[in-house]
Structures are given as structure tokens and as C-alpha cells.
N, C-alpha and C. Protein backbone atom coordinates (compact mmCIF):
# COMPACT_ATOMS: atom_id res chain seq x y z
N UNK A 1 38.64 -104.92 153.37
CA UNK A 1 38.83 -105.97 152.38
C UNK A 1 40.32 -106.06 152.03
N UNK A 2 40.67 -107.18 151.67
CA UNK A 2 41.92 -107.78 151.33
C UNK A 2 42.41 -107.67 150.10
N UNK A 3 42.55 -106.43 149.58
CA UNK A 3 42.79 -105.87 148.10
C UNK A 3 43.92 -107.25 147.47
N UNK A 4 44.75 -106.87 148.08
CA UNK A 4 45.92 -107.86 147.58
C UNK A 4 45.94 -109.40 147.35
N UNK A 5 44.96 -109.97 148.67
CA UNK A 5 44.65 -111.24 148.59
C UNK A 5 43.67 -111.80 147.76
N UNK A 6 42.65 -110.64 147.38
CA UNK A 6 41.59 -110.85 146.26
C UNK A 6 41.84 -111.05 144.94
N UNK A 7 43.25 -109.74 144.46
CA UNK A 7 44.01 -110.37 143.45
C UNK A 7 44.44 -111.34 143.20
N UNK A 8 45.27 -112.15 144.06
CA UNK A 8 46.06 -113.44 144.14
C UNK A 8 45.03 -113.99 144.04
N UNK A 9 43.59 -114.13 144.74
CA UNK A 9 42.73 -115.37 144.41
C UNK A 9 42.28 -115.26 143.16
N UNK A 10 42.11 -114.35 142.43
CA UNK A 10 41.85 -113.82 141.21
C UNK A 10 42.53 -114.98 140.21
N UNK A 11 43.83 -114.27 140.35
CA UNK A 11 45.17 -114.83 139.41
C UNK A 11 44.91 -116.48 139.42
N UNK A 12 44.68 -116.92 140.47
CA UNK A 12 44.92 -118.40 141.17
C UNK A 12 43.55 -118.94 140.29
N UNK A 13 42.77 -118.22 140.15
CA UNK A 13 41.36 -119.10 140.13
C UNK A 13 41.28 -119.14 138.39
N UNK A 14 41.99 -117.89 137.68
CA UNK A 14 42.27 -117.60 136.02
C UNK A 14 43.08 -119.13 135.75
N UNK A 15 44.23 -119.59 137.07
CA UNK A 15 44.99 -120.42 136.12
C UNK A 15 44.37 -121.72 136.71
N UNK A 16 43.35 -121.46 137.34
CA UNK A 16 42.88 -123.13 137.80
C UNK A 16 41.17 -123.15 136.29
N UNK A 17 40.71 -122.34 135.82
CA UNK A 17 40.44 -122.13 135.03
C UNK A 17 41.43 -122.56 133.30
N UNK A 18 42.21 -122.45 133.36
CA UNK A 18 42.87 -123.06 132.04
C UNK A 18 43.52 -121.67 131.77
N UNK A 19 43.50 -120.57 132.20
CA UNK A 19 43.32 -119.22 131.58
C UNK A 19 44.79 -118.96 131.87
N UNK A 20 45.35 -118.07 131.00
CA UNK A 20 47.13 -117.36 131.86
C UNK A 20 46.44 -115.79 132.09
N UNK A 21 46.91 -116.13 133.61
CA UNK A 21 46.40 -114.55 133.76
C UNK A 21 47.66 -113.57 133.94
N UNK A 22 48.55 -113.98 132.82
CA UNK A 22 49.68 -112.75 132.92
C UNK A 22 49.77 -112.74 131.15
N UNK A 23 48.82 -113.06 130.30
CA UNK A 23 48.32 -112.80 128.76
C UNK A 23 48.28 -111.26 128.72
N UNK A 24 48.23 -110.87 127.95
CA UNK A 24 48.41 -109.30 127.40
C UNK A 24 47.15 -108.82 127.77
N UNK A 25 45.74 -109.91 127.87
CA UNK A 25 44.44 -109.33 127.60
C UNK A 25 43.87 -109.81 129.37
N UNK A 26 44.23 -110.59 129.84
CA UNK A 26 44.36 -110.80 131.16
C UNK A 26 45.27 -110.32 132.75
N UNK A 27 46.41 -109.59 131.86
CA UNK A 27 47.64 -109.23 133.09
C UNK A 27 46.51 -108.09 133.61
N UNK A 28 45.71 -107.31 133.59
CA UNK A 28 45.25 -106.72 134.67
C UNK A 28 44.01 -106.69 135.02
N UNK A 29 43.56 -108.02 135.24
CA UNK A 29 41.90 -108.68 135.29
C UNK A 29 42.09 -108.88 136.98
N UNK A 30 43.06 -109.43 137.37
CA UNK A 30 42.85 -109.53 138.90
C UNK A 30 42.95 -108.56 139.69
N UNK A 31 43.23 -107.31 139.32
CA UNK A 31 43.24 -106.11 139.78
C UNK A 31 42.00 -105.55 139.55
N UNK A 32 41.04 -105.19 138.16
CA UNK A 32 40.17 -104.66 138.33
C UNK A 32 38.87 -105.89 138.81
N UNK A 33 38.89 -107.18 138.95
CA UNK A 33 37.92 -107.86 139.34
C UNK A 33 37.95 -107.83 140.97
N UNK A 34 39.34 -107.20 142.16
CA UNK A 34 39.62 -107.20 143.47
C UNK A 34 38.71 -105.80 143.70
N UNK A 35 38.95 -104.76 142.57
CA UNK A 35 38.55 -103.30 142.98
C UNK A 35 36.95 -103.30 142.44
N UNK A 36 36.48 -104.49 142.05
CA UNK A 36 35.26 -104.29 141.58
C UNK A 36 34.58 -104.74 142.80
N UNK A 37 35.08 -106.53 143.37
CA UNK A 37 33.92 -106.47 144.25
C UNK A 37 34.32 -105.51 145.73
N UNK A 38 35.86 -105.09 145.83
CA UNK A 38 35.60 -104.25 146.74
C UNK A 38 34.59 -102.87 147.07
N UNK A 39 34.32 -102.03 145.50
CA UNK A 39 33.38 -101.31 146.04
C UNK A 39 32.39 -102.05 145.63
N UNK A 40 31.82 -103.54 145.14
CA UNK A 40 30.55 -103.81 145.13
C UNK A 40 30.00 -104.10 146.36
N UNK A 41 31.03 -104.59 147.49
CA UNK A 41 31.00 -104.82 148.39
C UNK A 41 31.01 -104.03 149.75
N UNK A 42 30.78 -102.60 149.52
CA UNK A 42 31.14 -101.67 150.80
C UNK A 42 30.45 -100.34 150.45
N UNK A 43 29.76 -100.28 150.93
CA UNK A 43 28.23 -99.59 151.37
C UNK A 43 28.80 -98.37 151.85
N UNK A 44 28.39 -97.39 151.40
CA UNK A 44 29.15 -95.69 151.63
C UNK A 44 28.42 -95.31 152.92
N UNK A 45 28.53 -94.53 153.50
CA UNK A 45 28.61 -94.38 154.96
C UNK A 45 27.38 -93.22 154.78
N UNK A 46 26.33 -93.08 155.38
CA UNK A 46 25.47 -91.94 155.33
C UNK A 46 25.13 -91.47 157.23
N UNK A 47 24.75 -90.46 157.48
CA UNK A 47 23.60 -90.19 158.92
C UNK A 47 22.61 -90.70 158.21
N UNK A 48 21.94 -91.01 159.11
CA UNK A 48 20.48 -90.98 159.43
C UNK A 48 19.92 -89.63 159.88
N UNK A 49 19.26 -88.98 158.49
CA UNK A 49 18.43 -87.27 158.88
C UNK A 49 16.81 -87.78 159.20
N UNK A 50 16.62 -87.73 160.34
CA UNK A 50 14.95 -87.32 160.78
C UNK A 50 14.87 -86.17 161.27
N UNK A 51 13.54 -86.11 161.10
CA UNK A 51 12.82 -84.37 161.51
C UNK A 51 11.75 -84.98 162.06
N UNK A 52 11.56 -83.76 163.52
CA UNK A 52 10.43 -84.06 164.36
C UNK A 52 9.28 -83.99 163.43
N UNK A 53 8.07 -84.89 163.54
CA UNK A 53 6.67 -85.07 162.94
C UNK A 53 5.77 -83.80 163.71
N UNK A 54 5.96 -83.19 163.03
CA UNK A 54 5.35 -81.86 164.42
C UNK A 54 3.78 -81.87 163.77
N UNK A 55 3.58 -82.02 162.49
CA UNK A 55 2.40 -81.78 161.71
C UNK A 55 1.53 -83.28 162.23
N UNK A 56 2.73 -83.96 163.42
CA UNK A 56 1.41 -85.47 163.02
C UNK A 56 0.78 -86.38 162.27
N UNK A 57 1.92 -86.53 160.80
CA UNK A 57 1.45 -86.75 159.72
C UNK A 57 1.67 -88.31 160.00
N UNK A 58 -0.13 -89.42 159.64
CA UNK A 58 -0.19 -90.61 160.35
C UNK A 58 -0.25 -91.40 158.73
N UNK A 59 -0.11 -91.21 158.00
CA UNK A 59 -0.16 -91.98 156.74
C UNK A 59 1.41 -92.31 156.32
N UNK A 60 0.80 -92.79 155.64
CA UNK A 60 1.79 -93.88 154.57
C UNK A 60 2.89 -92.83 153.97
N UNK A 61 4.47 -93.26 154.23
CA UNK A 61 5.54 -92.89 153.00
C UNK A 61 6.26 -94.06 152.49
N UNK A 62 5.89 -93.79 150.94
CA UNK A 62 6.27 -94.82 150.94
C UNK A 62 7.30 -94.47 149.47
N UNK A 63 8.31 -94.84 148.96
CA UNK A 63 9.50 -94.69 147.88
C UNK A 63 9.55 -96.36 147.59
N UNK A 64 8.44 -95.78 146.48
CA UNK A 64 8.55 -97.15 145.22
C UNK A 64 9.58 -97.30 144.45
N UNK A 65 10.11 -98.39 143.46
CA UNK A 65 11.21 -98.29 142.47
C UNK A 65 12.52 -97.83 143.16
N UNK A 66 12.76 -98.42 144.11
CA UNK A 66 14.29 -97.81 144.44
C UNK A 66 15.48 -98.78 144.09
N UNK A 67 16.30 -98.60 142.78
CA UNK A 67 16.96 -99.52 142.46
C UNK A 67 17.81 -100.40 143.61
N UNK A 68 17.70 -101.55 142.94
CA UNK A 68 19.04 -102.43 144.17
C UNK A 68 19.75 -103.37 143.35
N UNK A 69 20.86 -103.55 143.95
CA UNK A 69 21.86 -104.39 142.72
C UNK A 69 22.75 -105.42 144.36
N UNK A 70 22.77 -106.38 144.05
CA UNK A 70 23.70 -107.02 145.54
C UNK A 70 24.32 -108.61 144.43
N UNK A 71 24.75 -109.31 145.41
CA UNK A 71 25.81 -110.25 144.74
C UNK A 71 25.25 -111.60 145.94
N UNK A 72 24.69 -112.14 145.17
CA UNK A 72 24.53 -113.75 145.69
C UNK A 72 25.49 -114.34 146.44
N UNK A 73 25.55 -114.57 147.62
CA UNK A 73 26.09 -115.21 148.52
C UNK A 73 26.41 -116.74 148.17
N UNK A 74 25.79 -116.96 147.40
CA UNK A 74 26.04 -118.49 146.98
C UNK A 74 26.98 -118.85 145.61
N UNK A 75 26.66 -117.75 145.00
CA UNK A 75 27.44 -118.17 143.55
C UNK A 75 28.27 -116.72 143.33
N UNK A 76 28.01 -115.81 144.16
CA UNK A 76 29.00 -114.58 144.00
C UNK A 76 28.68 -113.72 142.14
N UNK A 77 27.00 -114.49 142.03
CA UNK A 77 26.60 -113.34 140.92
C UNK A 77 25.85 -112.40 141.42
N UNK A 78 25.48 -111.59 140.14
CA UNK A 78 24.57 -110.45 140.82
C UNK A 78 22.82 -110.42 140.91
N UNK A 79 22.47 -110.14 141.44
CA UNK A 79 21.36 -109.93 141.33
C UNK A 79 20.73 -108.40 141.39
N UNK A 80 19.74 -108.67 140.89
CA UNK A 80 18.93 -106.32 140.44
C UNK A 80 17.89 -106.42 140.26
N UNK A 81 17.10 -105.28 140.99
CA UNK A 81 15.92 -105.10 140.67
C UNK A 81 15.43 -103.44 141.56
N UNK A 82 14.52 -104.06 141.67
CA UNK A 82 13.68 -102.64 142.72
C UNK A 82 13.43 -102.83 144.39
N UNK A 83 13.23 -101.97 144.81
CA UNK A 83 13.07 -102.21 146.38
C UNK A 83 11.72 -100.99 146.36
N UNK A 84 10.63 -101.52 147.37
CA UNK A 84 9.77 -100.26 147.77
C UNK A 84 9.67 -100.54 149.14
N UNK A 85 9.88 -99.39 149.59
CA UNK A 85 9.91 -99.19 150.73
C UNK A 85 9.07 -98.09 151.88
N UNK A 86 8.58 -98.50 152.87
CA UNK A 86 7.46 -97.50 153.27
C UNK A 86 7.29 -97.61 154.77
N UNK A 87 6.94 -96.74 155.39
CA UNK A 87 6.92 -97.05 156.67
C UNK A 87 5.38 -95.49 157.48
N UNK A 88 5.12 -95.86 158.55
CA UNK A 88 3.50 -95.08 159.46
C UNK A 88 4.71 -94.59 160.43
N UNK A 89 4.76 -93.10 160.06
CA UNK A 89 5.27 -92.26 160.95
C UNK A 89 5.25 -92.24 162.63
N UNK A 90 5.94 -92.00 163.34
CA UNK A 90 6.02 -92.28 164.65
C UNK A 90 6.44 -90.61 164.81
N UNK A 91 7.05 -90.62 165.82
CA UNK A 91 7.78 -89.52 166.28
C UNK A 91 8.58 -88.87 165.49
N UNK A 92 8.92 -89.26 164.66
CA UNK A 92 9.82 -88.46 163.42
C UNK A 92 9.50 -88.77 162.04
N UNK A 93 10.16 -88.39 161.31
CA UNK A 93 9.81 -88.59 159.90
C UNK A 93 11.07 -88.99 159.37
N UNK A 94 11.29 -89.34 158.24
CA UNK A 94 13.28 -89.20 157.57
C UNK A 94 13.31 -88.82 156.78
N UNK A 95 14.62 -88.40 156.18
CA UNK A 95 14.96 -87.59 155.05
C UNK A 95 14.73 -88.79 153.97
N UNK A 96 14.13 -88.63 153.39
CA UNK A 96 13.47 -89.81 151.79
C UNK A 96 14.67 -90.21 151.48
N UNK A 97 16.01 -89.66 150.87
CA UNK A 97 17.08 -90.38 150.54
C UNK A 97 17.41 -91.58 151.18
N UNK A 98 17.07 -91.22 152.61
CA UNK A 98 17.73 -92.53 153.69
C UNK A 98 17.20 -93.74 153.26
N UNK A 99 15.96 -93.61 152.49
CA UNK A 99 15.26 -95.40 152.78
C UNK A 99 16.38 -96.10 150.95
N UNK A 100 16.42 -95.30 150.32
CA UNK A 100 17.35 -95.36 149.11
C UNK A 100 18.72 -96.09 149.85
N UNK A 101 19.50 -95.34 151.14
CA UNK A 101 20.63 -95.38 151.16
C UNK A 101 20.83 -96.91 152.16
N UNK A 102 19.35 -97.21 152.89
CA UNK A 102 19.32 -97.79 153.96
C UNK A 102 19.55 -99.24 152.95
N UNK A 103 18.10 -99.17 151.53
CA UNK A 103 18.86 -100.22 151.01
C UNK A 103 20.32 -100.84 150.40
N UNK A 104 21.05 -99.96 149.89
CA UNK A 104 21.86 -100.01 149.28
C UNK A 104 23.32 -100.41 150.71
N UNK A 105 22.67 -99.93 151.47
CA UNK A 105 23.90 -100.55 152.69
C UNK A 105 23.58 -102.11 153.25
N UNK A 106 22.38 -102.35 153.03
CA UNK A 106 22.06 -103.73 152.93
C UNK A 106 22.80 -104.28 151.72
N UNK A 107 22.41 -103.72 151.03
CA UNK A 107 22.98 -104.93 149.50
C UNK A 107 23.79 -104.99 149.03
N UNK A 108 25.32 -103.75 149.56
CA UNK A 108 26.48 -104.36 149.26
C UNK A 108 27.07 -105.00 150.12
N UNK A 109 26.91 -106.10 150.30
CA UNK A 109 27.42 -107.39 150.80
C UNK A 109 27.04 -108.53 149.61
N UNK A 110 27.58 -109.64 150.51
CA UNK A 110 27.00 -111.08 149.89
C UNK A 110 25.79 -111.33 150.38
N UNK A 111 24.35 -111.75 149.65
CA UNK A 111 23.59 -111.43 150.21
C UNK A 111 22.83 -112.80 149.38
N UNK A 112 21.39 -112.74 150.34
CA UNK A 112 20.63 -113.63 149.69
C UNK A 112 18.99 -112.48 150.01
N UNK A 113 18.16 -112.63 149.24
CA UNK A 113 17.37 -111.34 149.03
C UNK A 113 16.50 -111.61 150.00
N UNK A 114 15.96 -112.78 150.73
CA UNK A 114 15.20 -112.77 151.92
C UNK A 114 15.71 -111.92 153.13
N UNK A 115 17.26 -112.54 153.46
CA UNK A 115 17.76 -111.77 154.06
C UNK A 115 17.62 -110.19 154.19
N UNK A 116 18.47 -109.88 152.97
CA UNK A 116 18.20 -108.48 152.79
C UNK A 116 17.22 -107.40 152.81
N UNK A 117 15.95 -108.33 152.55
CA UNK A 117 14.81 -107.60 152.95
C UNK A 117 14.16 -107.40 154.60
N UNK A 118 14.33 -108.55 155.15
CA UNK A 118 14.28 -108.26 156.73
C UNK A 118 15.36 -107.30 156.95
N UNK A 119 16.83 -107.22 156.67
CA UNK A 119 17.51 -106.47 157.12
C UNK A 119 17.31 -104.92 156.87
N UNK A 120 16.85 -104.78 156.35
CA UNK A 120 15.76 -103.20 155.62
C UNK A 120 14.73 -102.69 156.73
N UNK A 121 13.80 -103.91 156.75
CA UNK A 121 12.95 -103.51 157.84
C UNK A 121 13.16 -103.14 158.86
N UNK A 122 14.23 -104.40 159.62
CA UNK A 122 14.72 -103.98 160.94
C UNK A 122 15.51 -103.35 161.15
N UNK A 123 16.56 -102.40 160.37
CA UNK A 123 16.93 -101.23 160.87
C UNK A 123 16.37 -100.16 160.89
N UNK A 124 14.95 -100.09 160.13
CA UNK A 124 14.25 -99.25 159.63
C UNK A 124 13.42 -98.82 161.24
N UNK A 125 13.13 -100.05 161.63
CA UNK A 125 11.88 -100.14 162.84
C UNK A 125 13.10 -100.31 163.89
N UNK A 126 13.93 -100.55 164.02
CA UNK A 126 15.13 -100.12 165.47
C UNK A 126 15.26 -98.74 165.45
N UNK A 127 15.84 -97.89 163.98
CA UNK A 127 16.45 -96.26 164.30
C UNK A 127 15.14 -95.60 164.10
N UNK A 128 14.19 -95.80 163.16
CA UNK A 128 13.44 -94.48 163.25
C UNK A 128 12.26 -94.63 164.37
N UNK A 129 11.86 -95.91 164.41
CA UNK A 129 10.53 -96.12 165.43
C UNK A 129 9.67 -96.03 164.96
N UNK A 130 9.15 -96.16 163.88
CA UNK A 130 7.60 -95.80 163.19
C UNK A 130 6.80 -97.09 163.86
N UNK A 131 5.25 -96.45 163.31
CA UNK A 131 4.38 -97.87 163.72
C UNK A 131 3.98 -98.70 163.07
N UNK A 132 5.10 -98.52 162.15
CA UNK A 132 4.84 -99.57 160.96
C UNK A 132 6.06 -99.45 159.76
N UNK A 133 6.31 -100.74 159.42
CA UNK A 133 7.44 -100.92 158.51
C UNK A 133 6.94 -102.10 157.45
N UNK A 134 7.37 -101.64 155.90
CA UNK A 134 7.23 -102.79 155.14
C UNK A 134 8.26 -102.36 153.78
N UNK A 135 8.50 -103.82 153.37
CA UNK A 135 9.51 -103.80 152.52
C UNK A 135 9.19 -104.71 151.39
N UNK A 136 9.35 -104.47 150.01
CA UNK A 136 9.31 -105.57 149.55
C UNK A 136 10.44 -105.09 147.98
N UNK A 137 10.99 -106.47 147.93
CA UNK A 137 12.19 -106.64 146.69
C UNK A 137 11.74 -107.29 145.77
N UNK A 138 11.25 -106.73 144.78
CA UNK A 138 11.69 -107.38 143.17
C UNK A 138 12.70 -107.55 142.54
N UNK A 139 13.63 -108.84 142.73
CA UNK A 139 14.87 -108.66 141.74
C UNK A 139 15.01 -110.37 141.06
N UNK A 140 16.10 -109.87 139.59
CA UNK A 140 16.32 -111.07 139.07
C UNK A 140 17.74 -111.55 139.33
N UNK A 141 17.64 -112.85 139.46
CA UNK A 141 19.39 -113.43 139.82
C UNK A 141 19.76 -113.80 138.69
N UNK A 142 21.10 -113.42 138.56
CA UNK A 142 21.87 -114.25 137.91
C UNK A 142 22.31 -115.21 137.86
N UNK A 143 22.28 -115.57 139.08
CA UNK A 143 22.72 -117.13 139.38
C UNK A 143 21.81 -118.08 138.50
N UNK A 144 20.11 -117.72 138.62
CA UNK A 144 19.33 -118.20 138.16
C UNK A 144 19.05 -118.67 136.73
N UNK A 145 19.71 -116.80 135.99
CA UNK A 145 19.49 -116.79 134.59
C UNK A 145 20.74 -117.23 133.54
N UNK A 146 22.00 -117.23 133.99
CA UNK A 146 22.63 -117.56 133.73
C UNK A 146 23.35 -118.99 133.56
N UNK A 147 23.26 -119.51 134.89
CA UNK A 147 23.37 -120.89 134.87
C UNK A 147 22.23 -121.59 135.31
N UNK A 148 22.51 -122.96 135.65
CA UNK A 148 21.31 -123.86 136.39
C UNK A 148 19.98 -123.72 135.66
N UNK A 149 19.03 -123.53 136.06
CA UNK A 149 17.94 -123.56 135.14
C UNK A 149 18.02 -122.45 133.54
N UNK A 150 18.58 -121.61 133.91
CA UNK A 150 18.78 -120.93 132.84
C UNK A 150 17.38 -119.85 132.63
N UNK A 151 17.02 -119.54 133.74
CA UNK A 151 15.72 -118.81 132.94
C UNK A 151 15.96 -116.97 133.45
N UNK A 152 15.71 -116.50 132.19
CA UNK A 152 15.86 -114.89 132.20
C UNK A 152 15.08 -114.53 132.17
N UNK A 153 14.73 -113.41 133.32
CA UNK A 153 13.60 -112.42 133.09
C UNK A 153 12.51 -113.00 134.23
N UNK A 154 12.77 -113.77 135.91
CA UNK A 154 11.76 -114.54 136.37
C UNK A 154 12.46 -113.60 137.56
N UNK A 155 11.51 -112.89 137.93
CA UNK A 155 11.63 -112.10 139.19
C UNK A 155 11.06 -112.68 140.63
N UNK A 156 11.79 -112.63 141.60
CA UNK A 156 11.56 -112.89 143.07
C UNK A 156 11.03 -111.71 143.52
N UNK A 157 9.69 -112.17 144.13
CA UNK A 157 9.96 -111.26 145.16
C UNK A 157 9.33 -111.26 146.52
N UNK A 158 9.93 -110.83 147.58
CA UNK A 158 10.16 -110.71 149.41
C UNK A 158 9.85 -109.89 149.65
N UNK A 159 9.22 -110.16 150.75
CA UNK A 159 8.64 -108.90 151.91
C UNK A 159 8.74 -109.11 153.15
N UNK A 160 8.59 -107.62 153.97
CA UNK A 160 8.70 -108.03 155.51
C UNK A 160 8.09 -106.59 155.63
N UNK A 161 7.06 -106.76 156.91
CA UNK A 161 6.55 -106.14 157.52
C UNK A 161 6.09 -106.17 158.67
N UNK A 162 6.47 -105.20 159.28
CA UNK A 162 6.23 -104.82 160.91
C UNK A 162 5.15 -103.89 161.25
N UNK A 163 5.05 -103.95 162.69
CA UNK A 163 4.25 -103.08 163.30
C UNK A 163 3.24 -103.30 162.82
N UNK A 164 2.22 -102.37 162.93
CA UNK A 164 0.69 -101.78 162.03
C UNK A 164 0.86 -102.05 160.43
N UNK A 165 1.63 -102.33 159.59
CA UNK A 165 1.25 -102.97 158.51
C UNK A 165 1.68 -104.61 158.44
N UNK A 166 1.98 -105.06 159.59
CA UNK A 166 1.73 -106.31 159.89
C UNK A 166 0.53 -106.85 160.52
N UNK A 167 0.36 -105.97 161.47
CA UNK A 167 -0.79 -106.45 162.49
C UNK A 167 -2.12 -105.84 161.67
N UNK A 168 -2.55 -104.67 161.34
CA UNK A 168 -3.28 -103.97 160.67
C UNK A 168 -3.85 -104.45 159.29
N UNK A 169 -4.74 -104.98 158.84
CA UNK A 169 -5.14 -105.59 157.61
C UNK A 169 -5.20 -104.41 156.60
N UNK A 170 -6.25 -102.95 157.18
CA UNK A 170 -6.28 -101.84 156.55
C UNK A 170 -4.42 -101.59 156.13
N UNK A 171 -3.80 -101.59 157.24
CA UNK A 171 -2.95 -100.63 156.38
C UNK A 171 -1.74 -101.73 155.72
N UNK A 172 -2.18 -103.08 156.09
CA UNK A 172 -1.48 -104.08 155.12
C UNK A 172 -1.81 -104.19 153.83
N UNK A 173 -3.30 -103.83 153.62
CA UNK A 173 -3.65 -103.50 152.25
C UNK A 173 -3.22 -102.68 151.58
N UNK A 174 -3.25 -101.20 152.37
CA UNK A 174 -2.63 -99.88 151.92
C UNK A 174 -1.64 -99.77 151.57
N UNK A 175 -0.51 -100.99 152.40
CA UNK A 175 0.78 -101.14 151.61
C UNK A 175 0.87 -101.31 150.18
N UNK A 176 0.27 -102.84 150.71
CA UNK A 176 0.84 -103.46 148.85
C UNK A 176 0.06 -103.02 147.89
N UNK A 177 -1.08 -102.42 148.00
CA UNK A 177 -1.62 -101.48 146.66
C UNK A 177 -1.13 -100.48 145.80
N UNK A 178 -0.25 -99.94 147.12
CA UNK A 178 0.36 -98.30 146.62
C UNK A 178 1.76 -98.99 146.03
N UNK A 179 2.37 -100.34 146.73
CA UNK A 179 3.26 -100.64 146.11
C UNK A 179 2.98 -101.26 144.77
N UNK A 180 1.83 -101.92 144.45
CA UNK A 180 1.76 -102.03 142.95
C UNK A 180 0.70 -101.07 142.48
N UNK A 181 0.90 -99.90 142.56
CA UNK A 181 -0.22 -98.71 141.93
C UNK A 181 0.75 -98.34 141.04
């Protein structure tokens, strides 16, 4: 990211705004608004830990409530909510943090939450291989609540699912139950 150029658009956009952004209460707004969306924007680097499934374990993992916070691609607000995430073991298993970290490298970007939720799945079902992947996002926009219609507190929410909890009715059920249990 373009630390320096983010400032300047900063500064530029304060005085196309009416605003002086060299005011006592403004001279260092384009600096911390460049360093804000830079780390809102850049997803910390993790491995991917799996462990062989040696036990054969054919059920459901699934990590409900996993916070997510990302920034609207359209209006550059934020949006937050929850992610649950779950996937039918294959050949390995993963370290539980990963499906936490897998979202959060999705969602710092500019994002729109359909997106982001396929993008969950399908890295999920490319690196680990399970026989089954599903995802689903509850979050509220700001874009939404803040401007334009104005309504607070109206949650979206997206899903995507692969494999055996796509094709599978049993374990498409098994999903979304445990995800709203």
C-alpha cells in the first residue's frame, strides 16, 4: 500500500470536503486515516496447520461466531458481524484457529460479503480437501445503516457450500442447524 499517497488523498479529499486539513484538530488525520486502512486492509500472514485424520473422524467441525469486520468495496464503510464456519473431514483435519484466520484474510480487503463468503469456502475446499465445505456470514453494513436507507441493526446473511453439504440434504441440514443451535 501507498502510505504516502493515501495521505495526500486524505488531505485532498478534507479540502474538497470544505475541511482545512492542516487545523490543529485535523493536521494529523491523513496520517492516522492512511495507517488505519492500511492495516484494515492487510491480512497477517499465517501456515496452514493440518494433522493427519488418523482416528477417521467423518463428522461435522464446525466454529460458530467467528468475528469478521471488512470494508465495503463500494462506499469504503465497514461492515461486522459473525462468520460460521465448518467443513466433513477428508484426509486431514486443521488447526481450529485457521478457519478464524482463513476468514479474516478474506476480509481485509475491499470486499462485498457474497464475495467473501465464496472466497472462504474455496480456499477452504482447494488447501484442505474435505468432503464438504460450508460457510455462512451474518453481518451489518454501514453503508446501509448509516446512509441511504438508513436502517440499523438489519443483518445479511450468505452462504456457500460445497461438496457433501451441498450435494447431501442430511448433512446440509446438519449444517445449518448446528449453525443456528
Amino acid at each position: 500500500m501507498d502510505v504516502e499517497g493515501a495521505q495526500k488523498a486524505v488531505t485532498d479529499l478534507l479540502k474538497a470536503l470544505g475541511k482545512d486539513p492542516y487545523s490543529e484538530h485535523l493536521a494529523d488525520t491523513p496520517r492516522r486515516v492512511a495507517e488505519a486502512y492500511e492495516e484494515l486492509l492487510t491480512p497477517r500472514t499465517f501456515n496452514l496447520t493440518t494433522f493427519p485424520n488418523d482416528e477417521g473422524y467423518d463428522e461435522l467441525v464446525l466454529a460458530r461466531g467467528i468475528p469478521v469486520q471488512s470494508l465495503c468495496e463500494h462506499h469504503m464503510l465497514p461492515f461486522h458481524g459473525i462468520a460460521h464456519v465448518g467443513y466433513l473431514p477428508g484426509e486431514r483435519i486443521l488447526g481450529l484457529s485457521k478457519l478464524a484466520r482463513v476468514v479474516e484474510m478474506f476480509a481485509r480487503d475491499l470486499q462485498v460479503q457474497e464475495r467473501l463468503t465464496k472466497q472462504v469456502a474455496d480456499w477452504l475446499q482447494e488447501h484442505l480437501r474435505p468432503k464438504g465445505v460450508g460457510v455462512v456470514i451474518e453481518a451489518e453494513h454501514m453503508c446501509m445503516a448509516l446512509r441511504g436507507v438508513r436502517v440499523s441493526g438489519a443483518r445479511t446473511v450468505t452462504s456457500a457450500l460445497q461438496g457433501a453439504l451441498r450435494q447431501d440434504p442430511a448433512s446440509r441440514q446438519e449444517f445449518f442447524t448446528l449453525v443456528h443451535a
